[in-house]
Protein backbone atom coordinates (compact mmCIF):
# COMPACT_ATOMS: atom_id res chain seq x y z
CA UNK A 1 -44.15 42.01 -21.84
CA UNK A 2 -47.55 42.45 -21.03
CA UNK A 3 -50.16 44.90 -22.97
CA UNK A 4 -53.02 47.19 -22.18
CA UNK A 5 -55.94 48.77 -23.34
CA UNK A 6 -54.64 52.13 -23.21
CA UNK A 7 -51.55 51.32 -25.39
CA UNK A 8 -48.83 48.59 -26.37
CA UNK A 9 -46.79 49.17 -23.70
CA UNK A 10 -47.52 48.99 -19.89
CA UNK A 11 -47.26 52.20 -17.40
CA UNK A 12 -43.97 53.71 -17.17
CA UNK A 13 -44.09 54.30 -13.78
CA UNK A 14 -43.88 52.62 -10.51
CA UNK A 15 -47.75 52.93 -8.93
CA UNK A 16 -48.68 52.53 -12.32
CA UNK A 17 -46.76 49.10 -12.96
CA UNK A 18 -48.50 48.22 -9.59
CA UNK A 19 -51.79 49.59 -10.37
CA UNK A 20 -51.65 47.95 -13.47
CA UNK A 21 -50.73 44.43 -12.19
CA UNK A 22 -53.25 44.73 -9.35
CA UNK A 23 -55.47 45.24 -11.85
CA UNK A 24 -54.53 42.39 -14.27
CA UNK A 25 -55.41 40.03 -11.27
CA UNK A 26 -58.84 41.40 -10.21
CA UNK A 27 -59.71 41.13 -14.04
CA UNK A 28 -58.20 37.68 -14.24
CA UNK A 29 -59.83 36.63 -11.47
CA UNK A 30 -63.60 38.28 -12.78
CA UNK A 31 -62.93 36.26 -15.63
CA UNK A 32 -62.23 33.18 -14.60
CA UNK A 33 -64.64 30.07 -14.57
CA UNK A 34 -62.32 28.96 -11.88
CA UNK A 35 -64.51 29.10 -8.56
CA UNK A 36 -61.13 28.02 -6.69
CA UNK A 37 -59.44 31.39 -8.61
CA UNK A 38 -62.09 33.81 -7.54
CA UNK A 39 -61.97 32.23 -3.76
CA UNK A 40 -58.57 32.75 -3.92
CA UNK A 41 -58.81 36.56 -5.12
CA UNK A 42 -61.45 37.00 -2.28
CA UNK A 43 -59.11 36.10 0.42
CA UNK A 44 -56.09 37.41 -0.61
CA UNK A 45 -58.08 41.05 -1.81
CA UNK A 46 -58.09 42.43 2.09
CA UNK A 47 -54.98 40.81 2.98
CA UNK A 48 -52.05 43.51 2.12
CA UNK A 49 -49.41 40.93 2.34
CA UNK A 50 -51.17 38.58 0.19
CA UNK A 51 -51.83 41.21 -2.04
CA UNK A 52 -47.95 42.40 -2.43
CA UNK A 53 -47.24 38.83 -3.22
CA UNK A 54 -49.62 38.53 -6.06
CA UNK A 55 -48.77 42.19 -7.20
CA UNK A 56 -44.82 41.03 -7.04
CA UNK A 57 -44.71 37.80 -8.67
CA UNK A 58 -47.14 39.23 -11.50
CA UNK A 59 -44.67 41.67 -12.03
CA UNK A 60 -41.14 39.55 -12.23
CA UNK A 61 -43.48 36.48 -14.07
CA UNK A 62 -44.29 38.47 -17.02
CA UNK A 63 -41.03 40.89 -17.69
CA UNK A 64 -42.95 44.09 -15.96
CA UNK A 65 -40.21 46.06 -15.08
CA UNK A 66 -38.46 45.99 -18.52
């Protein structure tokens, strides 16, 4: 399960599950000291496909729906 800052427990909703993941990967990405990571997040960030993806397979990686 992943955690937040606003509690031990992720959103309970939908849009916020997805708002929440979406925002796991822009601050992943921020953080990084990857330069091939924040590339990456600057090409998929426009792309709404791309975007989905990431959203989606952060989601069923970590347990987000449980």
């Amino acid at each position: 399960m992943i955690y937040n800052s606003s509690g031990p427990f992720p959103p309970t909703n939908r849009i916020g599950h997805l708002e929440f993941a979406w925002n796991t990967i822009k601050e992943t990405s921020s953080n990084s000291q990857d330069t091939i990571i924040k590339q990456a997040f600057r090409l998929a960030k426009p792309d709404e496909k791309m975007k989905k993806n990431l959203i989606t397979f952060v989601c069923n990686s970590f347990d987000f729906w449980e």
